[in-house]
C-alpha atoms as a PDB file:
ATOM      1  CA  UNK A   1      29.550 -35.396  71.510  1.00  0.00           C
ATOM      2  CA  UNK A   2      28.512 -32.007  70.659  1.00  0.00           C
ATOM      3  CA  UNK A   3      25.251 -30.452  72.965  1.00  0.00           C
ATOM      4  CA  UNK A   4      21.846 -29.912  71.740  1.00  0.00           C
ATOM      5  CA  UNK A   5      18.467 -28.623  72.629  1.00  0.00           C
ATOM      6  CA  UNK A   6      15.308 -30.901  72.961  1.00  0.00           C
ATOM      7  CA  UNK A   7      12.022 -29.137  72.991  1.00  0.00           C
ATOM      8  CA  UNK A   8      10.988 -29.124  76.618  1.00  0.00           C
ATOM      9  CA  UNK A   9       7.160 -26.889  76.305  1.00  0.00           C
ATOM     10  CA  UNK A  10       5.139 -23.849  75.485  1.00  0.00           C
ATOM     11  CA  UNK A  11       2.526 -22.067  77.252  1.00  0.00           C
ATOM     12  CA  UNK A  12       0.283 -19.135  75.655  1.00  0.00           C
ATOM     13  CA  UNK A  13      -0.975 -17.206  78.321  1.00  0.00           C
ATOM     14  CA  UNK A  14      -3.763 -14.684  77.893  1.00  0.00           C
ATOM     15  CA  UNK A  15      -2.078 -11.699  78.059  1.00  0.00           C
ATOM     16  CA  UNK A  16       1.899 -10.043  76.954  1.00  0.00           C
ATOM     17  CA  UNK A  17       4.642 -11.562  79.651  1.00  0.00           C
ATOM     18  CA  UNK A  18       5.010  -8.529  81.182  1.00  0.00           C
ATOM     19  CA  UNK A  19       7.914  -9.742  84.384  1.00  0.00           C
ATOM     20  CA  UNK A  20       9.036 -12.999  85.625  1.00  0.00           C
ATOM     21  CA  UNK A  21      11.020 -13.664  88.710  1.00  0.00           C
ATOM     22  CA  UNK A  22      12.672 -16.708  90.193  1.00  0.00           C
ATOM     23  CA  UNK A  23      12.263 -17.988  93.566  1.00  0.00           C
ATOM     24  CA  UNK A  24      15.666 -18.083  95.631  1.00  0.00           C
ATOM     25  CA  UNK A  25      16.512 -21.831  95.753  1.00  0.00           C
ATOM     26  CA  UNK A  26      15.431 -21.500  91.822  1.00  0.00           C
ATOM     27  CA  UNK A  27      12.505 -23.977  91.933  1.00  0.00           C
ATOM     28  CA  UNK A  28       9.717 -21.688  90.818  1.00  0.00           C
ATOM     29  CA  UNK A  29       9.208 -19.321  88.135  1.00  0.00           C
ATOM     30  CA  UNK A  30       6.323 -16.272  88.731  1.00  0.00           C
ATOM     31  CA  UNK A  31       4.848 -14.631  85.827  1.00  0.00           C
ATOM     32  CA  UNK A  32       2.936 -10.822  85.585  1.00  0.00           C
ATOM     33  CA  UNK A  33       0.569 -11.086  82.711  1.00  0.00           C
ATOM     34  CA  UNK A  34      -0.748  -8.254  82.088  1.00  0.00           C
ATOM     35  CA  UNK A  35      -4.245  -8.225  79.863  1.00  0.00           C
ATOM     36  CA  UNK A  36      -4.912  -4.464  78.899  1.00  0.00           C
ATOM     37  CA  UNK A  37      -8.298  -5.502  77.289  1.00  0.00           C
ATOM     38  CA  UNK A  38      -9.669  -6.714  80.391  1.00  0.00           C
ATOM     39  CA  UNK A  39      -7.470  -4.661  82.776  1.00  0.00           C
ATOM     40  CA  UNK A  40      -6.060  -7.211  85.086  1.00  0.00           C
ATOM     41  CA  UNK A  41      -3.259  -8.625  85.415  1.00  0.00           C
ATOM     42  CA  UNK A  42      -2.492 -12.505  86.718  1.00  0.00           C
ATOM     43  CA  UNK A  43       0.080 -14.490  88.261  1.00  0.00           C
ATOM     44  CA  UNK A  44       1.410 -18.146  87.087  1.00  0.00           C
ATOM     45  CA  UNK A  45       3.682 -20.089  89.248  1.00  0.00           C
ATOM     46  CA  UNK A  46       5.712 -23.223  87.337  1.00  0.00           C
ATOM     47  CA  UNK A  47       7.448 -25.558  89.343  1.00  0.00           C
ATOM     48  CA  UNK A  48      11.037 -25.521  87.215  1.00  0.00           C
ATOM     49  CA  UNK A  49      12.027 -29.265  87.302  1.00  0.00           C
ATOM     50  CA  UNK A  50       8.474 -30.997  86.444  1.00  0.00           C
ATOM     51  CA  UNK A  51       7.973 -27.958  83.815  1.00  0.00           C
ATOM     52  CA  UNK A  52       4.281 -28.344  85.262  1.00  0.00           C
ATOM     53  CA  UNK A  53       1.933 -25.032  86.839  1.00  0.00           C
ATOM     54  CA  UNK A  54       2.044 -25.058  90.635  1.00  0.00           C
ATOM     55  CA  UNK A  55      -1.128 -22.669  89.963  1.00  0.00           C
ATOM     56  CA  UNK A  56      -2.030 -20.590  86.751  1.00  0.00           C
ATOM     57  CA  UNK A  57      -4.302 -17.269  86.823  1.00  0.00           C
ATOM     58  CA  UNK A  58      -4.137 -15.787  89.854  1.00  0.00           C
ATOM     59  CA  UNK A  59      -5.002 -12.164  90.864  1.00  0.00           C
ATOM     60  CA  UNK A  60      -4.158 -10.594  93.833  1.00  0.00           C
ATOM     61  CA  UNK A  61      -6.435  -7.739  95.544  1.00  0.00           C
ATOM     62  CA  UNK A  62      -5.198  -4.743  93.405  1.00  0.00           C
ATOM     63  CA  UNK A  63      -5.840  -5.989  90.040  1.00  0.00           C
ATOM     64  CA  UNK A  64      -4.019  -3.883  87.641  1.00  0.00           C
ATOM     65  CA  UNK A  65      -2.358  -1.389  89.810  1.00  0.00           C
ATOM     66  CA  UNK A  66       0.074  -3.842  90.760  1.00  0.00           C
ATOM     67  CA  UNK A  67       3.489  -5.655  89.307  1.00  0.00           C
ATOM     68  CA  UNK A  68       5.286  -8.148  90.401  1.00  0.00           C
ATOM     69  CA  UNK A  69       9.197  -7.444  92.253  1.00  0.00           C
ATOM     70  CA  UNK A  70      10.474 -10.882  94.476  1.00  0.00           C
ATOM     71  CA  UNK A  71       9.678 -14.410  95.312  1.00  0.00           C
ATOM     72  CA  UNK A  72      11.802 -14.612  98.649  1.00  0.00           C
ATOM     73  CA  UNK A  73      10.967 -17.059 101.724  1.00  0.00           C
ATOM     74  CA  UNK A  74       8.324 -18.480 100.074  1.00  0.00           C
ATOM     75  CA  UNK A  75       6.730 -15.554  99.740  1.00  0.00           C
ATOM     76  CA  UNK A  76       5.469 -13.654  97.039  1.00  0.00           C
ATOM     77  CA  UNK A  77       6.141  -9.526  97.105  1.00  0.00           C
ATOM     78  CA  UNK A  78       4.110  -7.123  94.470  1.00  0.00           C
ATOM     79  CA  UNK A  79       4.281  -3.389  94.290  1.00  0.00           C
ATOM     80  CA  UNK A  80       1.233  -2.154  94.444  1.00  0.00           C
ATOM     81  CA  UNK A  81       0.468   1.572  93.465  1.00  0.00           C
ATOM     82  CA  UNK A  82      -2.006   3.136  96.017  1.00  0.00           C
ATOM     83  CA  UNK A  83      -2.592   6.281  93.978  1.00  0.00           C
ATOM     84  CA  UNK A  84      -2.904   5.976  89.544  1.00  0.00           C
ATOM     85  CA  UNK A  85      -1.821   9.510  89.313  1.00  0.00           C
ATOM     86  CA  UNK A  86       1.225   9.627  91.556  1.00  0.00           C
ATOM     87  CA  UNK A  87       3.900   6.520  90.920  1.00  0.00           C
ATOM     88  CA  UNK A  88       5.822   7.657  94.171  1.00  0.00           C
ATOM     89  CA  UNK A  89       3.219   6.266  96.211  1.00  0.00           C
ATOM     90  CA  UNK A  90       2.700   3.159  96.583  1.00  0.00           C
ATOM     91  CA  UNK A  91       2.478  -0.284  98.738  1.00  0.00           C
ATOM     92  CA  UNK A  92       3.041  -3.766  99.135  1.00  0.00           C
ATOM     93  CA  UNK A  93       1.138  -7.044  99.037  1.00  0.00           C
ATOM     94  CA  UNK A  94       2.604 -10.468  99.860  1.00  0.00           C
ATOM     95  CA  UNK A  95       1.365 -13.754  99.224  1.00  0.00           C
ATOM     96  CA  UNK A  96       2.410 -17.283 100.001  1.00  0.00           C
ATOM     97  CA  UNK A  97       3.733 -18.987  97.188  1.00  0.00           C
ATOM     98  CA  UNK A  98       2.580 -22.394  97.573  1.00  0.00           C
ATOM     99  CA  UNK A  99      -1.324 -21.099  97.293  1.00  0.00           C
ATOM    100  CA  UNK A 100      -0.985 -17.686  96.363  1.00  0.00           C
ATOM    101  CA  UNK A 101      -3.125 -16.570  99.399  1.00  0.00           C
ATOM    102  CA  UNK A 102      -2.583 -12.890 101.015  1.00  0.00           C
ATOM    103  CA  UNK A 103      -0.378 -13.179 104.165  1.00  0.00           C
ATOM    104  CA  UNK A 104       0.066  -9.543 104.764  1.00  0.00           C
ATOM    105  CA  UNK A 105      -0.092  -5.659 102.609  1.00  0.00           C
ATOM    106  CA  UNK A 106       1.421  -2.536 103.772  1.00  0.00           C
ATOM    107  CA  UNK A 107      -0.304   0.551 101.864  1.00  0.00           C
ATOM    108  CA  UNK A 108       2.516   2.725 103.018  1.00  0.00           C
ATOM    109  CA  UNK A 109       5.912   1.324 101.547  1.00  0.00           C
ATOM    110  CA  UNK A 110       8.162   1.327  98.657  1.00  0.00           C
ATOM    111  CA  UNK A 111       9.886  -1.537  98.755  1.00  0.00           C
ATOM    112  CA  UNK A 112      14.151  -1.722  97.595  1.00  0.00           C
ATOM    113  CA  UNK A 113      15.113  -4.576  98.697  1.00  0.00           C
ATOM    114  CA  UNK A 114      15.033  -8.494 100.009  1.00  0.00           C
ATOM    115  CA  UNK A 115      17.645  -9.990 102.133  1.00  0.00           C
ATOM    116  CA  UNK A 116      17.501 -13.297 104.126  1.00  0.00           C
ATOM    117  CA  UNK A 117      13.624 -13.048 105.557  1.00  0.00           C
ATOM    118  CA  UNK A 118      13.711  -9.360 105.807  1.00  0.00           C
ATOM    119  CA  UNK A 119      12.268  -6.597 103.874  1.00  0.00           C
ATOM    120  CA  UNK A 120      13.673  -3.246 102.601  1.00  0.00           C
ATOM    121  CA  UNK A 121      12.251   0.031 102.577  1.00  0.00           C
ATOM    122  CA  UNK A 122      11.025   3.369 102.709  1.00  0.00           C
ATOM    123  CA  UNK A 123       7.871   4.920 104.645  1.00  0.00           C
ATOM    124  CA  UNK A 124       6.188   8.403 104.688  1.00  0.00           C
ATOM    125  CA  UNK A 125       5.366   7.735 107.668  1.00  0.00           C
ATOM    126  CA  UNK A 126       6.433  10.606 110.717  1.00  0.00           C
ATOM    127  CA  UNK A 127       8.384  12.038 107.714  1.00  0.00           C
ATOM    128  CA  UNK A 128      10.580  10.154 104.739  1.00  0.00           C
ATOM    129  CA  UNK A 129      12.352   6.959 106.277  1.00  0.00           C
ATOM    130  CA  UNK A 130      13.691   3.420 106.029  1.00  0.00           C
ATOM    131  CA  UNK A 131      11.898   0.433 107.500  1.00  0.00           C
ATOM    132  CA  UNK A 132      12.622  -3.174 107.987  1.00  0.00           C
ATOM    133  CA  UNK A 133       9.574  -5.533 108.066  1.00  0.00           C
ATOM    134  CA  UNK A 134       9.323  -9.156 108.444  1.00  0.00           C
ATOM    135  CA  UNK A 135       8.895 -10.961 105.707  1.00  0.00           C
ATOM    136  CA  UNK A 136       6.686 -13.876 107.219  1.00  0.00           C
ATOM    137  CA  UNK A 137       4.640 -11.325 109.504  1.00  0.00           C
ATOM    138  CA  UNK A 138       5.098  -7.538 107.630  1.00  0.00           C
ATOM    139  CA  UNK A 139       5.861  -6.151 111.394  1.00  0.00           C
ATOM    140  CA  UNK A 140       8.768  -3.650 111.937  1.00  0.00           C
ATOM    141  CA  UNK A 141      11.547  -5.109 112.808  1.00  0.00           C
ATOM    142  CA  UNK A 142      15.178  -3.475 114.513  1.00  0.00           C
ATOM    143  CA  UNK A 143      18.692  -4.511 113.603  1.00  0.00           C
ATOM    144  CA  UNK A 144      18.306  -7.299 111.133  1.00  0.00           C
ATOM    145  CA  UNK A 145      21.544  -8.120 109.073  1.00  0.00           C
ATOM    146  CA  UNK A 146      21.042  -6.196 105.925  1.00  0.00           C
ATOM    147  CA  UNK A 147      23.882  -8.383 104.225  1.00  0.00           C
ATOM    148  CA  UNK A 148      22.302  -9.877 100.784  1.00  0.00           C
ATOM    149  CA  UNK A 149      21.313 -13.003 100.079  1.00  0.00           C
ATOM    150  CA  UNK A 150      22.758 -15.823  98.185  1.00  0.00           C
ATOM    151  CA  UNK A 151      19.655 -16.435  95.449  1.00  0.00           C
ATOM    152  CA  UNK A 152      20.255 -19.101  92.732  1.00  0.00           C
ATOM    153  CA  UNK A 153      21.494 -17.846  89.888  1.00  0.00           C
ATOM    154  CA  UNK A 154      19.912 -17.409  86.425  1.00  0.00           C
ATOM    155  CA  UNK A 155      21.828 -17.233  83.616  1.00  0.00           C
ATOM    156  CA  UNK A 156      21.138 -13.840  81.058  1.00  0.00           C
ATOM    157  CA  UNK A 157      22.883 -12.562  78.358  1.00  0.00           C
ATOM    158  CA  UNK A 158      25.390 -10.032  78.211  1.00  0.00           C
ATOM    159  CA  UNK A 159      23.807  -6.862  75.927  1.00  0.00           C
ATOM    160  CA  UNK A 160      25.739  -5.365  72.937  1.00  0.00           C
ATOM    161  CA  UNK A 161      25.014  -2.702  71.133  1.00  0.00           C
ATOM    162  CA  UNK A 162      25.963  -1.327  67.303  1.00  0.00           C
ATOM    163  CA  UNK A 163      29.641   0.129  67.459  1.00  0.00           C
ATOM    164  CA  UNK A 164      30.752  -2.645  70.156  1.00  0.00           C
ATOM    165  CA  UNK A 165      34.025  -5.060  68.932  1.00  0.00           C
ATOM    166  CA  UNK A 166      31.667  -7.964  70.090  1.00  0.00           C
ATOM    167  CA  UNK A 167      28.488  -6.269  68.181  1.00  0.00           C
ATOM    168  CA  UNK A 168      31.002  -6.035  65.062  1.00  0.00           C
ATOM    169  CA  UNK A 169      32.350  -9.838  65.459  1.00  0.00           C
ATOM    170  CA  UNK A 170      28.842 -11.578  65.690  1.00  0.00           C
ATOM    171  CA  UNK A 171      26.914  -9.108  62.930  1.00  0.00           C
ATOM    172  CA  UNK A 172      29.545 -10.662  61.035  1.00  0.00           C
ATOM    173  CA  UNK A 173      29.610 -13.976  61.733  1.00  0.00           C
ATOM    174  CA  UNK A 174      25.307 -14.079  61.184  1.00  0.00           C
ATOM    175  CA  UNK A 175      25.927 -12.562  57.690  1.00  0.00           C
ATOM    176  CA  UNK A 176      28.184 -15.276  56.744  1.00  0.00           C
ATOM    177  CA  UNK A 177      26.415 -17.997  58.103  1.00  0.00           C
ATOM    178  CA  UNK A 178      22.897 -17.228  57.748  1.00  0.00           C
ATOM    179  CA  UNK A 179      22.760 -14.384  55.234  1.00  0.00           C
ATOM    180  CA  UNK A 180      21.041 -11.927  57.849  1.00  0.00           C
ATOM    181  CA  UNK A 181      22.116  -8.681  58.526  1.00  0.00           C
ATOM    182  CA  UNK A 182      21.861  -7.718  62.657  1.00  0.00           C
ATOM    183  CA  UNK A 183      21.112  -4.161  63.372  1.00  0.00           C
ATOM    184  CA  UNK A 184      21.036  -1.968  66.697  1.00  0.00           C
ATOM    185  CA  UNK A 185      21.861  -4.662  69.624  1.00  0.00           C
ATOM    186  CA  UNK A 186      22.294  -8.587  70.237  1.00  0.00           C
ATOM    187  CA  UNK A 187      22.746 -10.400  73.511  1.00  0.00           C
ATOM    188  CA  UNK A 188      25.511 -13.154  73.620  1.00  0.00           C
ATOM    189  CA  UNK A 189      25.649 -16.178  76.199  1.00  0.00           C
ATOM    190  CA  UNK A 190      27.907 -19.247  76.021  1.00  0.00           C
ATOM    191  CA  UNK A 191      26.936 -21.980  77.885  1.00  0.00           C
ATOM    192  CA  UNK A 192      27.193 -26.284  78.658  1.00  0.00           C
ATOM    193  CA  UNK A 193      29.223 -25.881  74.890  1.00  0.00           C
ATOM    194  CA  UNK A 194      26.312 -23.993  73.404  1.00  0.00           C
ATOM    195  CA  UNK A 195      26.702 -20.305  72.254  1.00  0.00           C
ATOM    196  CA  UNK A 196      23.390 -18.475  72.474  1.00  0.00           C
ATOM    197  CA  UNK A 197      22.595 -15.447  70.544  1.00  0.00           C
ATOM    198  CA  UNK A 198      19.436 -13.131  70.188  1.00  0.00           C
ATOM    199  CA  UNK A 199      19.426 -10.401  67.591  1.00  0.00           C
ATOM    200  CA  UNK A 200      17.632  -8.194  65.232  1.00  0.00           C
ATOM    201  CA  UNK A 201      17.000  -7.680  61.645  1.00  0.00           C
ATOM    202  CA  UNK A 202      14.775  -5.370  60.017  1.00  0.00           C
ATOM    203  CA  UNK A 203      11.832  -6.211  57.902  1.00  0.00           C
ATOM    204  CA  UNK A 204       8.596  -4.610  58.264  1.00  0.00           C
ATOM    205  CA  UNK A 205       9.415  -3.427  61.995  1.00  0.00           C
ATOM    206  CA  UNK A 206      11.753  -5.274  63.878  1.00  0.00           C
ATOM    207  CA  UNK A 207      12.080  -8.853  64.231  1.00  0.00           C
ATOM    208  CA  UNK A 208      13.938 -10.655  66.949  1.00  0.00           C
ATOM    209  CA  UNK A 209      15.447 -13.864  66.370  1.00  0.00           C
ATOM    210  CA  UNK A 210      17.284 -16.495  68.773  1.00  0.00           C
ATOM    211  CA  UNK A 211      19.910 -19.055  67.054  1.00  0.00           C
ATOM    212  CA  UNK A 212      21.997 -21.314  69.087  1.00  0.00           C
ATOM    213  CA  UNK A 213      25.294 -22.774  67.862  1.00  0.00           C
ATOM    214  CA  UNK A 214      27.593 -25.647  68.837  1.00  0.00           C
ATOM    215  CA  UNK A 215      31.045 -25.156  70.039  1.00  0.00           C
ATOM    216  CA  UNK A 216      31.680 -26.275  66.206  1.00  0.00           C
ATOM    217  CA  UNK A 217      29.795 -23.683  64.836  1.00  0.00           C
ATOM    218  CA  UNK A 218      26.601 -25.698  63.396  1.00  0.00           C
ATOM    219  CA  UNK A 219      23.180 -24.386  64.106  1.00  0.00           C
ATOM    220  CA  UNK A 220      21.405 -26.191  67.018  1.00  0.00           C
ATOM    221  CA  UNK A 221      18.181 -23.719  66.852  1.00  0.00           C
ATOM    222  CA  UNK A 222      16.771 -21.273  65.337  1.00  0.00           C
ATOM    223  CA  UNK A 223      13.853 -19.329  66.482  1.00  0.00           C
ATOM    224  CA  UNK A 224      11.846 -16.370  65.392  1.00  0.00           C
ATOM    225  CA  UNK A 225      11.232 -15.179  69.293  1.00  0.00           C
ATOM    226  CA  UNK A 226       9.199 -12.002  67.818  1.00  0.00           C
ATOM    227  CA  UNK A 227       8.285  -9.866  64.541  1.00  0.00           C
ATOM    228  CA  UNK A 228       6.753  -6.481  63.891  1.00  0.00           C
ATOM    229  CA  UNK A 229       8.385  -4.860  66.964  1.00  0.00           C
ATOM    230  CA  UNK A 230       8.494  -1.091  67.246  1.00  0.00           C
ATOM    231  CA  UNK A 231      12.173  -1.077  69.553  1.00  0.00           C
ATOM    232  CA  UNK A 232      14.869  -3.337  70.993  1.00  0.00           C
ATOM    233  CA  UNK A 233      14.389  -5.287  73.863  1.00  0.00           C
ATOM    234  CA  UNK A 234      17.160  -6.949  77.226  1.00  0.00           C
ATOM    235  CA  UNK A 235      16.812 -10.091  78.476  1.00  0.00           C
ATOM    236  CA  UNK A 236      14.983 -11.742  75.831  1.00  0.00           C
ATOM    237  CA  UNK A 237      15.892 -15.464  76.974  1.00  0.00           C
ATOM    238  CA  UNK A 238      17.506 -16.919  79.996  1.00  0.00           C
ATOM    239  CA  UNK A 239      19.040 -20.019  81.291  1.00  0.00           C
ATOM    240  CA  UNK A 240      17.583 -21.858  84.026  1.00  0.00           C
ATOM    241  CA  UNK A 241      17.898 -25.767  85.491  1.00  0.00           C
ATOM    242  CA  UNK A 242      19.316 -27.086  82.543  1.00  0.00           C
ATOM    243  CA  UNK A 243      16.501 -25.051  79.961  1.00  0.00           C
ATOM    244  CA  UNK A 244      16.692 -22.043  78.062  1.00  0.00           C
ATOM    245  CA  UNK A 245      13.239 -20.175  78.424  1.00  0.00           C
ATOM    246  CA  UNK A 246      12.139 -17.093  76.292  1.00  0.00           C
ATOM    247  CA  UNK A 247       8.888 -15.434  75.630  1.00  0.00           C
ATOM    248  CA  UNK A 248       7.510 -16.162  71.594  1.00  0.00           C
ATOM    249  CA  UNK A 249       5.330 -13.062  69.912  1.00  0.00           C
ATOM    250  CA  UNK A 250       5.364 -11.413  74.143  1.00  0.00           C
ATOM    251  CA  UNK A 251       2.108 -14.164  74.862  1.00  0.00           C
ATOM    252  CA  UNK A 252       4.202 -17.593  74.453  1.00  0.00           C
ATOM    253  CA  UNK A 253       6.412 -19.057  76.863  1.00  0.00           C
ATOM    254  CA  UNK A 254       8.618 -21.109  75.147  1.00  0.00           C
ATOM    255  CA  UNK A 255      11.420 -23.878  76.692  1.00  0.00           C
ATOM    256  CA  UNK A 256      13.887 -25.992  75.464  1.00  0.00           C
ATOM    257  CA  UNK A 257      16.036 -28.582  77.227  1.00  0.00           C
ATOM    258  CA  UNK A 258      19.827 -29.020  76.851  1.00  0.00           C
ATOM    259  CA  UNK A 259      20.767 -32.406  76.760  1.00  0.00           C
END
């Protein structure tokens, strides 16, 4: 029996989808809106499975200085930037996930990278140099194994652009099938017997559209993600716990179940 999608939920936020990241064991989803009306941006947390909000809205200390980089150890890492004029400098806030309340902040480090309760990084401290902190505590911390992590694993597209064999083999295949005539990049994923494709056409601006196929070659979905866009985007829709999750129009989270 050939796979399909089931509409799973949608979400408009109040503000563009700016970053998400995924917690290690793959549970949790975090989302940076950012509202440039208002100036602030906000955290979401959904819990994966239940495809319900842990918590919704949140803003941390800095409120639009600020993006989001890890979820790691049940902790929640953003970059903050200490001075608007000079991106170089900048800090780091953490949070617990399961409240979203401020464990610890550093306004002297650039984080690069998380591994296994331990965080990466540089310090202008005493001159240039590379620091370790705890994760749980944000203290300094000598020797720690600086082997990465195993994180669950989200499944993204693979990018190809105009003049690629693979660009050339799909543009085709969508003019055949649908009549529409893919310019400048697509992303390609096969999946569970699904084959997953997000491209571009050109109308008045860009539009980007996501279509999903089964191994037979009928149309399982077909979804106008976004319209009137001024450039090509990556990683328009990923794969995670069974769902395929993409942003609609850069305010709409949007999620649909393979079953």
């Amino acid at each position: 029996m050939e796979r399909k999608l089931e509409f799973n939920f949608s979400h408009v936020f109040n503000g563009i989808v700016w970053n998400s990241v995924v917690s290690e064991d793959g549970n949790v989803l975090v989302f940076e809106i950012r509202n440039s009306q208002q100036k602030q941006v906000s955290f979401s947390a959904l819990l994966v499975k239940d495809s319900a909000w842990l918590w919704q809205n949140k803003v941390s200390e800095e409120q639009w200085w600020v993006n989001l980089n890890a979820v790691s150890s049940n902790r929640i890492l953003l970059t903050m930037y200490t001075e608007t004029n000079n991106p170089d400098k900048k800090g780091i806030l953490v949070y617990d996930l399961p409240a979203f309340n401020l464990n610890w902040w550093n306004n002297d480090f650039s984080l690069t990278a998380v591994s296994k309760g331990f965080v990466f990084g540089m310090t202008s401290i005493y001159g240039s140099r590379e620091v370790i902190l705890d994760i749980q505590t944000g203290k300094e911390v000598k020797g720690a194994n600086t082997e990465p992590s195993h994180s669950f694993s989200v499944l993204r597209p693979q990018l190809y652009h105009d003049g690629n064999e693979y660009f050339k083999t799909v543009k085709i295949f969508l003019e055949k099938k649908l009549n529409l005539q893919a310019i400048a990049s697509l992303e390609y994923l096969e999946h569970d017997g699904l084959i997953f494709i997000s491209f571009y056409t050109q109308g008045e601006g860009l539009a980007n559209d996501l279509i999903v196929l089964s191994a037979m070659g009928n149309i399982v979905l077909h979804e106008k993600m976004s319209d009137h866009l001024k450039g090509i985007g990556w990683d328009t829709f990923f794969i995670l716990s069974g769902c395929v999750f993409f942003v609609r129009n850069k305010v709409e989270l949007v999620s649909y179940k393979i079953v």
